[in-house]
Structures are given as C-alpha cells and as structure tokens.
C-alpha atoms as a PDB file:
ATOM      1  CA  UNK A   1      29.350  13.623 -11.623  1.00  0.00           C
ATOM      2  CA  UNK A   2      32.252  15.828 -12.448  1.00  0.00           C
ATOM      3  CA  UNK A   3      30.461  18.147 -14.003  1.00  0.00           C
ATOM      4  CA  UNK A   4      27.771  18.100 -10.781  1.00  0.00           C
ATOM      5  CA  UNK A   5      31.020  19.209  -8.590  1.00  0.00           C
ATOM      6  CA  UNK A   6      32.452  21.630 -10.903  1.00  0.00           C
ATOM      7  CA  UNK A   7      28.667  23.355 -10.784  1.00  0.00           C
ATOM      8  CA  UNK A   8      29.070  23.353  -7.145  1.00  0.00           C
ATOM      9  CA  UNK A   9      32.478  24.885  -6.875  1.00  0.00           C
ATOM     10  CA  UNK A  10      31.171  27.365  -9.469  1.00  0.00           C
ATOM     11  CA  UNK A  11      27.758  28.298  -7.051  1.00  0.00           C
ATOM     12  CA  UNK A  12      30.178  28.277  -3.870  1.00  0.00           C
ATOM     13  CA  UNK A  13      32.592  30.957  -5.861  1.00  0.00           C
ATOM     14  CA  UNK A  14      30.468  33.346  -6.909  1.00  0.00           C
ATOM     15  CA  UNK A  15      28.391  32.855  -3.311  1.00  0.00           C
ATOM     16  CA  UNK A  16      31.747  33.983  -1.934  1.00  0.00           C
ATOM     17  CA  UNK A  17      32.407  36.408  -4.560  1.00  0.00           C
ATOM     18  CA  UNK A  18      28.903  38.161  -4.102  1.00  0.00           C
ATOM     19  CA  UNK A  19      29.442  38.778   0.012  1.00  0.00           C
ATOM     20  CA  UNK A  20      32.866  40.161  -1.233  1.00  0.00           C
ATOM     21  CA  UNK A  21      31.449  42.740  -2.982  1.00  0.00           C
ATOM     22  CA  UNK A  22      29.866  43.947   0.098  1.00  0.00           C
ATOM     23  CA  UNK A  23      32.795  43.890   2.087  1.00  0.00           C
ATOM     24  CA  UNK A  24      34.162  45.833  -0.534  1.00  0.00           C
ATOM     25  CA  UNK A  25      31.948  48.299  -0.841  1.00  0.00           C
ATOM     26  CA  UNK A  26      32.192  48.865   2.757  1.00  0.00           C
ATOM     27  CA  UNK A  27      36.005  48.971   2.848  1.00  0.00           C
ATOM     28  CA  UNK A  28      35.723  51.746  -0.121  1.00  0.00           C
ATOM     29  CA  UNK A  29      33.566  53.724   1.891  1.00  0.00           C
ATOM     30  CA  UNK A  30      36.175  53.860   4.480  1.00  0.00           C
ATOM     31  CA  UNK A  31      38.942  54.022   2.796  1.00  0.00           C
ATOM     32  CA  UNK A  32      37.752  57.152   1.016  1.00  0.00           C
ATOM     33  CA  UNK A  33      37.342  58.863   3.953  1.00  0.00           C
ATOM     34  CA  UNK A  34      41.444  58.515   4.839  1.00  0.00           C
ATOM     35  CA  UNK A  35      43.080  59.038   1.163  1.00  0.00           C
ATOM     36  CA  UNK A  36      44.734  62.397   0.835  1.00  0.00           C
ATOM     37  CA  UNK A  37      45.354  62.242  -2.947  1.00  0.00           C
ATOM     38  CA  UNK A  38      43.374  63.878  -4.995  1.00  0.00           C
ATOM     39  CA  UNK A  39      43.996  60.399  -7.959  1.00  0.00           C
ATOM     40  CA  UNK A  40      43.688  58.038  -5.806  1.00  0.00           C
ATOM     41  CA  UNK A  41      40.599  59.382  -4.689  1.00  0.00           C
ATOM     42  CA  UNK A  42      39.408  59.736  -7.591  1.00  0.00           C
ATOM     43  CA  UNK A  43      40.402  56.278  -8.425  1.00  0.00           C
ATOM     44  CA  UNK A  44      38.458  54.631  -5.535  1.00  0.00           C
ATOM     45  CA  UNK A  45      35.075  56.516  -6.599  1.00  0.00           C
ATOM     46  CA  UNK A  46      35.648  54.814 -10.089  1.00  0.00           C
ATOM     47  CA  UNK A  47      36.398  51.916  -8.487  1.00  0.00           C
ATOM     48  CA  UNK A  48      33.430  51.896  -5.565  1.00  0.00           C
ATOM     49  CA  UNK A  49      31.005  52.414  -9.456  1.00  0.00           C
ATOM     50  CA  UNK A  50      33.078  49.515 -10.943  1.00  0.00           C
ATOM     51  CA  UNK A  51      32.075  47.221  -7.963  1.00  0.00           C
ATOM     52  CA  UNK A  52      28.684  47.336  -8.397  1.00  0.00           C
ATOM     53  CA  UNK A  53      28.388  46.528 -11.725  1.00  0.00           C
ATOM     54  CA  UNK A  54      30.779  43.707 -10.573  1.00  0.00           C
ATOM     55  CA  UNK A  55      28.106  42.428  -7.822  1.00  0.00           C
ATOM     56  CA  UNK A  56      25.292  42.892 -11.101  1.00  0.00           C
ATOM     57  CA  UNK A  57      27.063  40.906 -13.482  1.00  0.00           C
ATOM     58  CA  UNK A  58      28.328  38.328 -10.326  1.00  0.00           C
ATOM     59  CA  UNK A  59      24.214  38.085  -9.812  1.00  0.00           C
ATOM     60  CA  UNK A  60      23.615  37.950 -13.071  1.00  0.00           C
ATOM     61  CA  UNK A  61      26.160  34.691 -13.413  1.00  0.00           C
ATOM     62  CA  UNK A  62      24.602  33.511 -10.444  1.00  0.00           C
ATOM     63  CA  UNK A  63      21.072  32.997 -12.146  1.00  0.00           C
ATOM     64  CA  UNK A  64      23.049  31.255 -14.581  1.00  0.00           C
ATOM     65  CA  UNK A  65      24.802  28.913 -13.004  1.00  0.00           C
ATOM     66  CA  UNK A  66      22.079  28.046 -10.018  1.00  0.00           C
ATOM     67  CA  UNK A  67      22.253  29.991  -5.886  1.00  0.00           C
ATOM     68  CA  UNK A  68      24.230  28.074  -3.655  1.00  0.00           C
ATOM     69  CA  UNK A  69      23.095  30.509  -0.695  1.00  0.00           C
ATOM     70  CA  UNK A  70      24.659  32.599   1.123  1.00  0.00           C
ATOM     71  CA  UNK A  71      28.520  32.417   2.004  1.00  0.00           C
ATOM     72  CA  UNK A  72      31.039  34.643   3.456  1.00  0.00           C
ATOM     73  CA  UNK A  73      34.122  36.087   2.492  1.00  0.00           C
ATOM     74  CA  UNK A  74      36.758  35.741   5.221  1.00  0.00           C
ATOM     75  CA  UNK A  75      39.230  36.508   2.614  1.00  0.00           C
ATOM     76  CA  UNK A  76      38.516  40.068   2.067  1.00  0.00           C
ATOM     77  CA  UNK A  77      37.126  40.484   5.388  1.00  0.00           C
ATOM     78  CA  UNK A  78      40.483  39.897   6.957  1.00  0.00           C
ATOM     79  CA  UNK A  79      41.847  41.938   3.918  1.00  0.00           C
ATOM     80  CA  UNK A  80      40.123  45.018   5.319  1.00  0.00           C
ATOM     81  CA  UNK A  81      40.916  44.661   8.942  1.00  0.00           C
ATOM     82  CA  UNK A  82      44.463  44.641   7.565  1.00  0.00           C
ATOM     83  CA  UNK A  83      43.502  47.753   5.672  1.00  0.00           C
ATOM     84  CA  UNK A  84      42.147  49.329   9.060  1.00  0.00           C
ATOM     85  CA  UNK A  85      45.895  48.546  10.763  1.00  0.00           C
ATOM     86  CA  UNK A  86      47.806  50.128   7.502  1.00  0.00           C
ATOM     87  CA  UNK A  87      45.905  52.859   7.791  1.00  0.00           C
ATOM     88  CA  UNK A  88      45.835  53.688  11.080  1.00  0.00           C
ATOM     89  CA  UNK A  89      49.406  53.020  11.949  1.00  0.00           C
ATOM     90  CA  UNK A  90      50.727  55.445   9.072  1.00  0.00           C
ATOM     91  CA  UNK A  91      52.700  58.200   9.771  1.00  0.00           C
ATOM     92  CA  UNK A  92      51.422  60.828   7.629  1.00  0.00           C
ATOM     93  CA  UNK A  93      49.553  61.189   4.366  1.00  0.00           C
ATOM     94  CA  UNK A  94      52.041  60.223   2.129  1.00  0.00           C
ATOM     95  CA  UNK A  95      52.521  56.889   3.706  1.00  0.00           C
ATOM     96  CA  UNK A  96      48.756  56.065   4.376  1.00  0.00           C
ATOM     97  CA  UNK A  97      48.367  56.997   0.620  1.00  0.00           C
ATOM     98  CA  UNK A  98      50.905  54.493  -0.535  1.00  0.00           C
ATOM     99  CA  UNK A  99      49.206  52.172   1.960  1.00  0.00           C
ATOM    100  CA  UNK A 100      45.894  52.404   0.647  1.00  0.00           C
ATOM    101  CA  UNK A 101      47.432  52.027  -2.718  1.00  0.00           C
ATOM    102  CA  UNK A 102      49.394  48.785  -1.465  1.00  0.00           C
ATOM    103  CA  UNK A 103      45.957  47.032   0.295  1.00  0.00           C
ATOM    104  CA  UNK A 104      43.913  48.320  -2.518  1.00  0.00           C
ATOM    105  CA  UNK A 105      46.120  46.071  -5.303  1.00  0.00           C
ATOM    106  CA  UNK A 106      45.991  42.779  -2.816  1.00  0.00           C
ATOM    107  CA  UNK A 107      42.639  43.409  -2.995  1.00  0.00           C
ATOM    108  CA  UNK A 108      42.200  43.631  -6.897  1.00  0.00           C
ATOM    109  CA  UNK A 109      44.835  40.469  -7.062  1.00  0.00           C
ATOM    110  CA  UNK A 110      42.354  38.388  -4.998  1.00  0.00           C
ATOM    111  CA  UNK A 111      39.574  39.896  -7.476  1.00  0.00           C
ATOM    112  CA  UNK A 112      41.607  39.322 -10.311  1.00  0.00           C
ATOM    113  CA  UNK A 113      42.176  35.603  -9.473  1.00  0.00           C
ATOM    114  CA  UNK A 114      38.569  34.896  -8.179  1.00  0.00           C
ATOM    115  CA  UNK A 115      37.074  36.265 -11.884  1.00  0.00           C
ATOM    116  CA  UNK A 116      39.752  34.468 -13.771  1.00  0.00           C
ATOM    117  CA  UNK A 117      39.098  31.105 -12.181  1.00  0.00           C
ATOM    118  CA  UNK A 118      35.066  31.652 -12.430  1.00  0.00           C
ATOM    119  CA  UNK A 119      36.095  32.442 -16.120  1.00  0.00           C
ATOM    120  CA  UNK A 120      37.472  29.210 -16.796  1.00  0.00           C
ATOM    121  CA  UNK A 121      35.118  27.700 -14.698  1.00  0.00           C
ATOM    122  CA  UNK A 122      31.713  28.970 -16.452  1.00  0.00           C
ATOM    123  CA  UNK A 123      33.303  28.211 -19.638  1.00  0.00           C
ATOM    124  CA  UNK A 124      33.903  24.786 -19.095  1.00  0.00           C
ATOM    125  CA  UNK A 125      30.616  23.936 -17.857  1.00  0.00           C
ATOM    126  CA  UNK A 126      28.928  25.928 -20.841  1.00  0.00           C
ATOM    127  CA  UNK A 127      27.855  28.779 -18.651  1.00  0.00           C
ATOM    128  CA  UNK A 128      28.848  31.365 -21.879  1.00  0.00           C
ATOM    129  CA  UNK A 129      27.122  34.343 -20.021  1.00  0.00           C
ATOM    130  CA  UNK A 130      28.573  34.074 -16.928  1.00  0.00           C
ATOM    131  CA  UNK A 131      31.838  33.242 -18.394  1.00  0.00           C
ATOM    132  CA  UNK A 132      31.956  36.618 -20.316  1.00  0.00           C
ATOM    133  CA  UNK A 133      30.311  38.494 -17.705  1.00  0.00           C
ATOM    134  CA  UNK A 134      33.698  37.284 -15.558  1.00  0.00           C
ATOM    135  CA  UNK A 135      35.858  38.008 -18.339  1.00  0.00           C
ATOM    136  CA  UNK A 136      34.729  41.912 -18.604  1.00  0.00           C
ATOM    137  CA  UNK A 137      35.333  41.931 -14.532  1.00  0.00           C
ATOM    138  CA  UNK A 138      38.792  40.156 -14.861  1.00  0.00           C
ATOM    139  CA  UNK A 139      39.862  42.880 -17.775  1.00  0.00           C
ATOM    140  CA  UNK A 140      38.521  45.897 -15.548  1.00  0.00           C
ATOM    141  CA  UNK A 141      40.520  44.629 -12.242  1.00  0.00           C
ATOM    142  CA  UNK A 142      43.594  44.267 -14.215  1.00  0.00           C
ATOM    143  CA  UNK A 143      43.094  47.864 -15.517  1.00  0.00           C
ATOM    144  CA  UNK A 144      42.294  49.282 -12.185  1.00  0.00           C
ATOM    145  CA  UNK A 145      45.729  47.179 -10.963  1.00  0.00           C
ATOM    146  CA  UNK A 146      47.401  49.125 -13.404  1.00  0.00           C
ATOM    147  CA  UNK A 147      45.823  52.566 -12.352  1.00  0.00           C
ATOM    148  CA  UNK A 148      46.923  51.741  -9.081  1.00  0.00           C
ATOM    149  CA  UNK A 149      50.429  51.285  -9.816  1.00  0.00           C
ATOM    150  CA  UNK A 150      50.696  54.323 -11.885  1.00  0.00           C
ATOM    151  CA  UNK A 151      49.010  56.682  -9.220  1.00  0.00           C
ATOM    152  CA  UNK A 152      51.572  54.762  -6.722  1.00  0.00           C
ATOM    153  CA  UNK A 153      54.580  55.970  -8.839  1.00  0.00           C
ATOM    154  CA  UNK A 154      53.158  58.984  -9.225  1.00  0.00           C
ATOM    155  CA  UNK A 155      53.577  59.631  -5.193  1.00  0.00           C
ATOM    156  CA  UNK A 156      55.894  58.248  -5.257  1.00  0.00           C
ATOM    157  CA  UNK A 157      57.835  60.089  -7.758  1.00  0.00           C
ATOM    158  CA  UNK A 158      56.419  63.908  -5.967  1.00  0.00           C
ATOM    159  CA  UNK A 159      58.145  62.825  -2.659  1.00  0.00           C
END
C-alpha cells in the first residue's frame, strides 16, 4: 500500500513538473525579450536548451514510473506573473536585470527542490532511471543557481 501511494505522489510530481516546463519555457521566452545583459542573456538561452532536455528526461521518468495525466503548475505559474510585475515595475536596466536574476533563482530553487525530492522518490521505489535522470537535472539547476549568482555579482559589482 505504501509503496502504491508513494507511486502516486511520484506520477502527480512529475505530472506537475512536466506542465512546469512549459510555463517555463514560456516565461524564458519573455524574459529574454527584457534582459539588457549581454551574460545573463546568454545565460537564459543556455538555460531555455537546458529545459528541454529537462521536460525529455521528466518524460522519459514518466514512462518509468506510470502517467498520472495531466496536472498544472500553479507554482510556477504564479512565479511568472510575479516575474511580469518585477519586470515591469523596474526602473531601468540595471534593476530589471538584477530582477530577472532574482525571479530566475526562485525559479531554479523550486526546480532544484522538485528534482531532489523526485530523486529520492524514484530511488526508493526502484525507479533507477528516473532517479538518475532527476539527479543530472538537480546537478544542472544547482549549476545554473550558481551562474546566476555570479552574473548577479557581476552587475552588481559594474554599478
């Protein structure tokens, strides 16, 4: 029975995970549009690439661990209308920059959380290629955090 609910929580996460991707994608679209920075844009085009092969190997755990359907992301849906307000309200580039920079990282937390916990997750139930398929997400949303952070003090420091 236990292991019946944890394959449900498993199939509802990555559900939710999958229609995140999409919001994602759409936010990065967006978003590229109002960063100034020559990094971060740069940065976002990496990271609009990494997302996809996040929502292949997010399918590809999917087939593994059974389709629950599909669910949506309220989450990172309200995320991005956030994003919208941060944007628009800044001042000038440098702030909307740093802004992008500051809704991009909640973002990658939320990511970084959501693969970690499907990690654990897959592994327990025996799911090994879903479980590594979240693992190589989880280690490429920490790196991006870090990218993030360094193009952030890089503004920061030019200002």
């Amino acid at each position: 029975m236990a292991n019946q609910q944890l394959n449900t929580l498993i199939q509802q996460g990555l559900a939710a995970m999958k229609a995140g991707t999409k919001v994602a994608a759409k936010a990065t679209d967006d978003i590229l549009d109002d960063a100034t920075d020559a990094q971060l844009k740069a940065a976002l085009e990496q990271g609009n690439q990494q997302a996809k092969q996040w929502a292949s190997r997010i399918d590809q755990a999917i087939a593994e661990a059974g389709d629950k359907g599909d669910e949506e992301n309220l989450i990172l849906e309200a995320h991005f209308e956030v994003s919208k307000k941060i944007r628009a309200e800044a001042s000038d580039d440098y702030s909307r920059d740093l802004g992008i920079i500051t809704a991009g990282q909640l973002a990658l937390h939320y990511w970084i959380a959501s693969f970690g916990t499907m990690r654990t997750y897959t592994k327990q139930m025996g799911l090994s290629q879903a479980s590594q398929a979240m693992q190589a997400c989880l280690e490429e949303a920490k790196q991006a955090d870090e990218q993030h952070t360094k193009i952030a003090e890089q503004i920061l420091s030019a200002n």
